[in-house]
Protein backbone atom coordinates (compact mmCIF):
# COMPACT_ATOMS: atom_id res chain seq x y z
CA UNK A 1 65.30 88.18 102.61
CA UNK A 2 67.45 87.58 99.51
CA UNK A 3 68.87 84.14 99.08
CA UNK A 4 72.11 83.27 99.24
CA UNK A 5 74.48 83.79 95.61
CA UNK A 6 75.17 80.40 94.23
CA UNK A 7 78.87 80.83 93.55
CA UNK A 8 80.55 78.21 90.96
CA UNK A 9 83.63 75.70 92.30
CA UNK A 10 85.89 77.36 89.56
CA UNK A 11 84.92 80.81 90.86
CA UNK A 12 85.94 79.94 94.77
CA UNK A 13 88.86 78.49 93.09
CA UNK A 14 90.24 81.40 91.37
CA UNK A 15 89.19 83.66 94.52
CA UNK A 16 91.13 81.84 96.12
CA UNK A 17 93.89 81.52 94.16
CA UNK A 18 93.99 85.30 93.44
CA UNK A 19 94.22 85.83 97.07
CA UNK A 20 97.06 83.75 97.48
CA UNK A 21 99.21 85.49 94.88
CA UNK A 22 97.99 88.38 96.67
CA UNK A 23 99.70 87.59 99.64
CA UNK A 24 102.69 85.31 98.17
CA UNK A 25 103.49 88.59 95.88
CA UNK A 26 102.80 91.04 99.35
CA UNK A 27 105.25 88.90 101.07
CA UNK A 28 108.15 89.06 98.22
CA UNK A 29 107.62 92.91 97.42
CA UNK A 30 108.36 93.31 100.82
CA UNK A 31 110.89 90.78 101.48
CA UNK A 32 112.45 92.82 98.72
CA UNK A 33 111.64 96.68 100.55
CA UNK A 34 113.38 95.27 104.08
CA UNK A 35 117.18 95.87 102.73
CA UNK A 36 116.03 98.89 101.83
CA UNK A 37 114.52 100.06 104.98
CA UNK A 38 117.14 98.33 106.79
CA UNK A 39 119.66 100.95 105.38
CA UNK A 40 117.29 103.89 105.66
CA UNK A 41 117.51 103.03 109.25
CA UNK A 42 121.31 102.57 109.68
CA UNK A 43 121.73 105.78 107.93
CA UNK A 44 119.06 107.68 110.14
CA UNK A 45 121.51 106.20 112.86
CA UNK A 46 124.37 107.75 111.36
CA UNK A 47 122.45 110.73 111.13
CA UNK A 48 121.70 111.33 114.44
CA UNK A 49 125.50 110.85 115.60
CA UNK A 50 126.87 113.17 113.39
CA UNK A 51 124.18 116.26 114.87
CA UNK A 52 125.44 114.72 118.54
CA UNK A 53 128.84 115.14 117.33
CA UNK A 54 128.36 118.61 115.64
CA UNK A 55 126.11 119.85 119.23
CA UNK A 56 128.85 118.38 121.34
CA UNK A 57 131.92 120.17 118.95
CA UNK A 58 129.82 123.76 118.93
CA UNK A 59 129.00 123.10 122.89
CA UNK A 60 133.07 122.94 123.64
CA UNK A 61 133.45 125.38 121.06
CA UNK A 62 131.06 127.91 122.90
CA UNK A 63 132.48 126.97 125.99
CA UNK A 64 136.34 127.34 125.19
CA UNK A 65 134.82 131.04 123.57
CA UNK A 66 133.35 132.30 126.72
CA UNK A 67 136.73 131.09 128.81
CA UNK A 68 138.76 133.29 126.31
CA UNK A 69 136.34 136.27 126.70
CA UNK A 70 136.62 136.00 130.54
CA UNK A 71 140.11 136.24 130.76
């Protein structure tokens, strides 16, 4: 069995403290992303109106088509 790793105070300290900027700079990088995904989204949304729109348009465009060839 291997003993445990005696591991200095100034050692936990700076683990510690690395792991903390860690997540304090995590949390701003992304605090800093949402915006941006935010938009990606909303213009996704816009998106996928504007295909409904264009289906809808070519749908009453097929349909007003096949009323003219019937009569």
């Amino acid at each position: 069995m291997v003993p445990p790793v005696q591991v200095s105070p100034l050692i936990k300290t700076a683990r510690w403290s690395a792991l903390l900027v860690g997540i304090l700079y995590g949390k701003r990088r992304y605090d800093n992303l949402k915006p941006i995904a935010e938009e990606e989204r909303r213009i996704e949304e816009e998106e996928k109106k504007v295909r409904e729109e264009k289906e809808r348009i070519a749908k009453q465009l097929a349909e007003a088509n096949e009323d003219t060839i019937l009569k």
